[in-house]
Protein backbone atom coordinates (compact mmCIF):
# COMPACT_ATOMS: atom_id res chain seq x y z
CA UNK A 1 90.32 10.94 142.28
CA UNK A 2 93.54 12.56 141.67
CA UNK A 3 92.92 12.69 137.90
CA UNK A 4 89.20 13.92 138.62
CA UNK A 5 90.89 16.71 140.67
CA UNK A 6 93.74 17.53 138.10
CA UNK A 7 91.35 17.44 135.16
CA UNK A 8 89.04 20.33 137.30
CA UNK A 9 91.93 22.22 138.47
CA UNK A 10 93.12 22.54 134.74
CA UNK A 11 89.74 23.43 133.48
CA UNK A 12 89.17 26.03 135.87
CA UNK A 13 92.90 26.89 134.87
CA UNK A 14 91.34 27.79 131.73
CA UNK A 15 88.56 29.47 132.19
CA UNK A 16 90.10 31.71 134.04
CA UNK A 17 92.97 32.91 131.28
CA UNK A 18 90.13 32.53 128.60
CA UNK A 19 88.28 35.09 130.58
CA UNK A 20 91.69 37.68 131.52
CA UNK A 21 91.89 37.55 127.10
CA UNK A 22 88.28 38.32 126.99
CA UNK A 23 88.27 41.30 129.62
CA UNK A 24 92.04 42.65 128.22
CA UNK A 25 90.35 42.33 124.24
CA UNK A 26 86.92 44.26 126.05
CA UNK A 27 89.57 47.12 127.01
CA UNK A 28 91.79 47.63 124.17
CA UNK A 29 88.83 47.87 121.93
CA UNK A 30 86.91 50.12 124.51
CA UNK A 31 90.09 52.56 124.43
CA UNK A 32 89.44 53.77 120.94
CA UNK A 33 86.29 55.47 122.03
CA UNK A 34 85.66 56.60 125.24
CA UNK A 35 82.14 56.29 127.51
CA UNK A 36 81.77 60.43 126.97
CA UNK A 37 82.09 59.28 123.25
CA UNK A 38 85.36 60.77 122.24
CA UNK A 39 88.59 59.29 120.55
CA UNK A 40 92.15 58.79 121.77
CA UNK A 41 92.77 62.11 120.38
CA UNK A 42 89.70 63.54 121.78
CA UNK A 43 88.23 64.09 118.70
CA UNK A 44 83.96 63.12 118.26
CA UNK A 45 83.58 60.29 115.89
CA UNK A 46 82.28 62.93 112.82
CA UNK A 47 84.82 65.42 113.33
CA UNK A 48 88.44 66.25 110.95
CA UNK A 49 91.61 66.76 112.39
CA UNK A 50 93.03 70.53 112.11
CA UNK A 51 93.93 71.06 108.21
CA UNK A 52 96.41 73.40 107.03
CA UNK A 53 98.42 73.76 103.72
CA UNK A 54 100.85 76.30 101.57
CA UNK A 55 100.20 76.58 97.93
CA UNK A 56 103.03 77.75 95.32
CA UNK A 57 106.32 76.50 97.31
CA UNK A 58 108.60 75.52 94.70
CA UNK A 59 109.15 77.63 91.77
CA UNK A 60 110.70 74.53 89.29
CA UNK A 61 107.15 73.23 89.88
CA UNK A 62 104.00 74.19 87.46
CA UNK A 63 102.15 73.74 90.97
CA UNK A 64 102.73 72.81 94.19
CA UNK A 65 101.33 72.13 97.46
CA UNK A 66 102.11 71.28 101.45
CA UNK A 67 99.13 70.01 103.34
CA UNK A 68 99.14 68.77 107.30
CA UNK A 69 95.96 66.50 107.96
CA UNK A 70 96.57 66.02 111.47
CA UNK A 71 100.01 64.40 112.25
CA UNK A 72 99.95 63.33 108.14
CA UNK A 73 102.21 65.43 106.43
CA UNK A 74 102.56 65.50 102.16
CA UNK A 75 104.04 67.59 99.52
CA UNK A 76 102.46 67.70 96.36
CA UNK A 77 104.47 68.65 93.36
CA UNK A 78 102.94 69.12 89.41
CA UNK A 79 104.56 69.56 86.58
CA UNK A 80 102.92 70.47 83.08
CA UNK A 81 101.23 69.54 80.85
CA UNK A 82 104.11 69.45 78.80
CA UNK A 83 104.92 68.04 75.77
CA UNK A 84 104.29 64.11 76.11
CA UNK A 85 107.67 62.06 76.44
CA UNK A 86 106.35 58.30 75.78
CA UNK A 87 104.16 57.64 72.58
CA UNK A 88 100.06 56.68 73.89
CA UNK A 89 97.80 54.91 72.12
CA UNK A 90 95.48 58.32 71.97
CA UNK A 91 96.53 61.89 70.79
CA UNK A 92 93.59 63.24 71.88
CA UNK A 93 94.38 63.71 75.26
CA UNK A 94 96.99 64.51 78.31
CA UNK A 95 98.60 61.82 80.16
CA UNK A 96 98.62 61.74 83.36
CA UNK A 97 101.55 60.03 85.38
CA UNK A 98 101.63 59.98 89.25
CA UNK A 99 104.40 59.02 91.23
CA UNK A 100 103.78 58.37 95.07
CA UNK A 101 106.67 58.08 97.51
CA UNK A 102 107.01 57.96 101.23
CA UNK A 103 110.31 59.21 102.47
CA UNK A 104 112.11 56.87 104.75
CA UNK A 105 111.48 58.85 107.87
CA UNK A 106 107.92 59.36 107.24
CA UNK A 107 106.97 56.38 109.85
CA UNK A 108 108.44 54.98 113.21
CA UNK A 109 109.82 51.66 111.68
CA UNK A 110 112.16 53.92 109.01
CA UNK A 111 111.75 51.97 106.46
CA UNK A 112 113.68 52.00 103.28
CA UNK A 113 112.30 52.78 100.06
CA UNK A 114 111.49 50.29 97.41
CA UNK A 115 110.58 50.71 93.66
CA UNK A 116 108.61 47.56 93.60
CA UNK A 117 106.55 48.81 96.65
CA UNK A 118 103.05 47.00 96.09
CA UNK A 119 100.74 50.09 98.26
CA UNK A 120 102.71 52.54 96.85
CA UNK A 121 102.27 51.70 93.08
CA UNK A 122 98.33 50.65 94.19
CA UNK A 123 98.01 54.13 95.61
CA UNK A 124 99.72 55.96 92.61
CA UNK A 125 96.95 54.13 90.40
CA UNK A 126 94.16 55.37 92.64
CA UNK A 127 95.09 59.13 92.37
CA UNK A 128 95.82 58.65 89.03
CA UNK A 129 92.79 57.42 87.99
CA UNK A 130 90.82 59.94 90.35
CA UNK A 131 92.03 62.82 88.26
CA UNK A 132 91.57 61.71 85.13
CA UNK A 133 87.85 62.01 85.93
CA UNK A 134 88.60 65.48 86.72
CA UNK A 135 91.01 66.95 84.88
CA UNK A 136 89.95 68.69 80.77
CA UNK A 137 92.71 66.68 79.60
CA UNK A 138 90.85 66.76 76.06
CA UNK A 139 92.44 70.52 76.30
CA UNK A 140 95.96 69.45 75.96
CA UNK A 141 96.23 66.84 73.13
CA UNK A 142 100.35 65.09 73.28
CA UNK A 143 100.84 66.35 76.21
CA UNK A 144 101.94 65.08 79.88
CA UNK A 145 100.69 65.94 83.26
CA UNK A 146 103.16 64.37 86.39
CA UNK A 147 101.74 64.34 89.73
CA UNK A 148 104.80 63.92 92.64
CA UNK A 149 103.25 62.96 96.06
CA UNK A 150 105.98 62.47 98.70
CA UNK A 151 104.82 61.52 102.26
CA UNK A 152 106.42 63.57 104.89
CA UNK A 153 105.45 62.02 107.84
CA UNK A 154 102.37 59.59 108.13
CA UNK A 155 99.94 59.48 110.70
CA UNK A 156 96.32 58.10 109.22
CA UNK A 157 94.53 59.30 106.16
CA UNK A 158 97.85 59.10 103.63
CA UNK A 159 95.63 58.52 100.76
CA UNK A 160 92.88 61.19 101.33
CA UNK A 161 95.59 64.07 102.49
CA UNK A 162 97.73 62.85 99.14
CA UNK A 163 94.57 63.76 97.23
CA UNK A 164 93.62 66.96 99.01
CA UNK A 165 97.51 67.67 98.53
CA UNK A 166 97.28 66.83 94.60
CA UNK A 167 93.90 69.02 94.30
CA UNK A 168 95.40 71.99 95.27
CA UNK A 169 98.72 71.42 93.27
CA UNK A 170 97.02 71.17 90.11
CA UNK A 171 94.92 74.39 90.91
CA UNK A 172 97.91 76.14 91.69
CA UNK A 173 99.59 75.12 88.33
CA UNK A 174 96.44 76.42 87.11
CA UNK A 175 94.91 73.21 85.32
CA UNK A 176 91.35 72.94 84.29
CA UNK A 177 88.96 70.65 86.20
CA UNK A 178 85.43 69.68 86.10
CA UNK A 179 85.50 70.18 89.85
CA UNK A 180 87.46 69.73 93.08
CA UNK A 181 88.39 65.92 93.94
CA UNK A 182 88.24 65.77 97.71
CA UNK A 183 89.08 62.71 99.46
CA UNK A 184 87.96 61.59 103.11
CA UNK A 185 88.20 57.92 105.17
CA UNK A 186 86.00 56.44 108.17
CA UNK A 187 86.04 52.88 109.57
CA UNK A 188 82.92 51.10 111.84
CA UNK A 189 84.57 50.56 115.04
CA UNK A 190 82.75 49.69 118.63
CA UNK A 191 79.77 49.79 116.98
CA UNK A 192 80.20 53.32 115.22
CA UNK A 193 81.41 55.25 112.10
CA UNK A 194 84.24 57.25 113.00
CA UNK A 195 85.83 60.06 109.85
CA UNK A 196 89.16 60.90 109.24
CA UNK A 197 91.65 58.02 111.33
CA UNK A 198 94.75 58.36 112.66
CA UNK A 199 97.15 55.82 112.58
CA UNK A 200 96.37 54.49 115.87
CA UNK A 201 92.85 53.68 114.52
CA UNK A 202 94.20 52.37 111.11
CA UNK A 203 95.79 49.99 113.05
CA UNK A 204 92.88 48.31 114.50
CA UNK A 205 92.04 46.38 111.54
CA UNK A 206 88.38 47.63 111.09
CA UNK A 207 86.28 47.94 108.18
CA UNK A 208 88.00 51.17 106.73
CA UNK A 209 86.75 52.74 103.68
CA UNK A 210 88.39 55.69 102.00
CA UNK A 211 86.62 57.81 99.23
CA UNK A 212 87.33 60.45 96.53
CA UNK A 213 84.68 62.71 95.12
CA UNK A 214 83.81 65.56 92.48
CA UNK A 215 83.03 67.87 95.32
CA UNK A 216 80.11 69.89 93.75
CA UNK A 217 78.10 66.41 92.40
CA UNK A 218 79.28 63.90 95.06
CA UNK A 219 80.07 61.80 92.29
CA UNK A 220 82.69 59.18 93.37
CA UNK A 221 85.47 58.55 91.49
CA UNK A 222 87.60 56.25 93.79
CA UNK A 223 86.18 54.19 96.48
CA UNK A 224 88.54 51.55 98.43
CA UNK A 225 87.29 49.17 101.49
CA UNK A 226 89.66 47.21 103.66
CA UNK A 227 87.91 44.57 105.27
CA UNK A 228 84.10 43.17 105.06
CA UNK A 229 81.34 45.05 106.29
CA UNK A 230 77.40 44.45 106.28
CA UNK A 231 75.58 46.64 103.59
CA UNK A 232 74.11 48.83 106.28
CA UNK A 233 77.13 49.84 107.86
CA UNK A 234 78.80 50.34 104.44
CA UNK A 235 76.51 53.12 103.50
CA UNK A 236 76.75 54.75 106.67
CA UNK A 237 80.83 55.19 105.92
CA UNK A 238 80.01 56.11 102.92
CA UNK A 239 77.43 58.79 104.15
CA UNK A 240 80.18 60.34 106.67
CA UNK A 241 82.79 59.95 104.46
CA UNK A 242 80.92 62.10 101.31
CA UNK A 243 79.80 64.58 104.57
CA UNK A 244 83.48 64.81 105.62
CA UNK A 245 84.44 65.64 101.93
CA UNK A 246 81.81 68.38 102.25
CA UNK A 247 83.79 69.73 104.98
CA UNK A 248 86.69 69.72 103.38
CA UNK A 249 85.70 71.48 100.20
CA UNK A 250 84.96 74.04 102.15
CA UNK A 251 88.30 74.25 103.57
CA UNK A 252 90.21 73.75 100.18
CA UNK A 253 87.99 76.34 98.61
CA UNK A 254 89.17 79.45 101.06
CA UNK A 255 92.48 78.11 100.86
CA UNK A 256 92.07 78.44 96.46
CA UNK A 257 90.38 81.88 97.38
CA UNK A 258 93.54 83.15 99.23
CA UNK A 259 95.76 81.89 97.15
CA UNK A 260 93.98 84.01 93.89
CA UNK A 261 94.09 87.08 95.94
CA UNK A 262 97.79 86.71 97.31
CA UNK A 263 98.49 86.19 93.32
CA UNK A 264 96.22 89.46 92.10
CA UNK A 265 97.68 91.62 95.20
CA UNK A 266 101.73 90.56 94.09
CA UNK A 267 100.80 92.13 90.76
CA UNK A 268 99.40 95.16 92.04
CA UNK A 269 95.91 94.63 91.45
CA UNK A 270 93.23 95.39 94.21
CA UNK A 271 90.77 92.72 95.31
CA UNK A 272 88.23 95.56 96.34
């Protein structure tokens, strides 16, 4: 009898903490979106965080630019195309190195910075790769084209803002492209898409899939999923994400606008 009673006592014992992990799981995932459908920054699940930038900071630079995506802070520097310093395989066109770095204070956790750091040198491949499917580099044959991304402060998006940052920097330096690479991420979480994540969200661990496109064609030229995801939900990220990029085009393009007439206006031209 005793054992009978133990053995019931223990297994209600354990329903009930099985069922405290259930209902405390049930919350923290119900927190990222709320019942009136907004997120913890009370953004709706399609909409951007405020994006600002300055073009044409630092004169040693060919181009430059400083973007804020939200709390996500980068500085984009460009230099070139110059005259190539290593020997390539092919004459016929630029190089293009990228180097992506995130200072020490750009997080919480302060971490210091390593050369062998994996996500870094994985991220320095995506954007490099990205705009060599946009840059003419056929127009500048032995020649170089560096791309410096430092991250100022991280808070979701690092890849995408990094990107937008790099877009702008090489217009400023004024490089040729086939067209504007814009970058955007979403992630299916509680049963929705959601654009643009902070790093709250990023740390959920959801299916997150960030995106770069030739704005005017939606052609994608870098796609990256963390995570599995069914097909159906995939191609709704990928929907949002090439309708976020939309938005952001937009954006970029009034920001290149400006930028044209701030340079025209310095050297005493009218814009009327």
């Amino acid at each position: 009898g005793i054992n009978a009673e133990y053995g019931v006592n223990l297994l209600a014992f354990i329903f009930f903490i099985a069922g405290k992990i259930h209902n405390s799981t049930k919350m923290a995932r119900q927190e990222f979106i709320s019942a009136e459908g907004l997120r913890l920054d009370g953004r709706r699940a399609s909409e951007l965080r405020k994006f600002t930038c300055r073009l044409g900071l630092f004169e040693r630079a060919d181009g430059s630019a400083y973007v804020e995506f939200g709390n996500t802070k980068i500085l984009a520097l460009v230099f070139g195309p110059r005259e190539a310093t290593i020997r390539s395989r092919s004459h016929e066109k630029a190089i293009v190195n990228c180097e992506f770095q995130r200072a020490t204070f750009s997080t919480a956790d302060r971490k210091p910075k390593s050369k062998n750091d994996r996500r870094a040198l994985e991220t320095s491949m995506l954007i490099k790769q990205s705009f060599e499917a946009a840059i003419e580099l056929q127009q500048f044959p032995r020649s170089q084209i560096d791309i410096s991304i430092e991250v100022l402060q991280a808070d979701g998006g690092v890849k995408s803002a990094s990107i937008n940052a790099v877009t702008l920097a090489l217009m400023d330096a004024g490089i040729p492209m086939r067209d504007y690479v814009i970058s955007c991420n979403t992630a299916w979480i509680e049963s929705s898409c959601i654009l643009d994540l902070n790093s709250a969200e990023e740390s959920a661990r959801v299916p997150e899939l960030t995106i770069a496109v030739l704005a005017n064609s939606s052609k994608v030229v870098m796609m990256q999923l963390e995570s599995r995801i069914s097909i159906e939900n995939f191609d709704s990220l990928t929907q949002l994400a090439i309708e976020g990029c939309k938005k952001l085009h937009s954006i970029l393009k009034q920001e290149i606008l400006s930028r044209t007439i701030q340079l025209i206006d310095s050297r005493g031209h009218s814009t009327s």
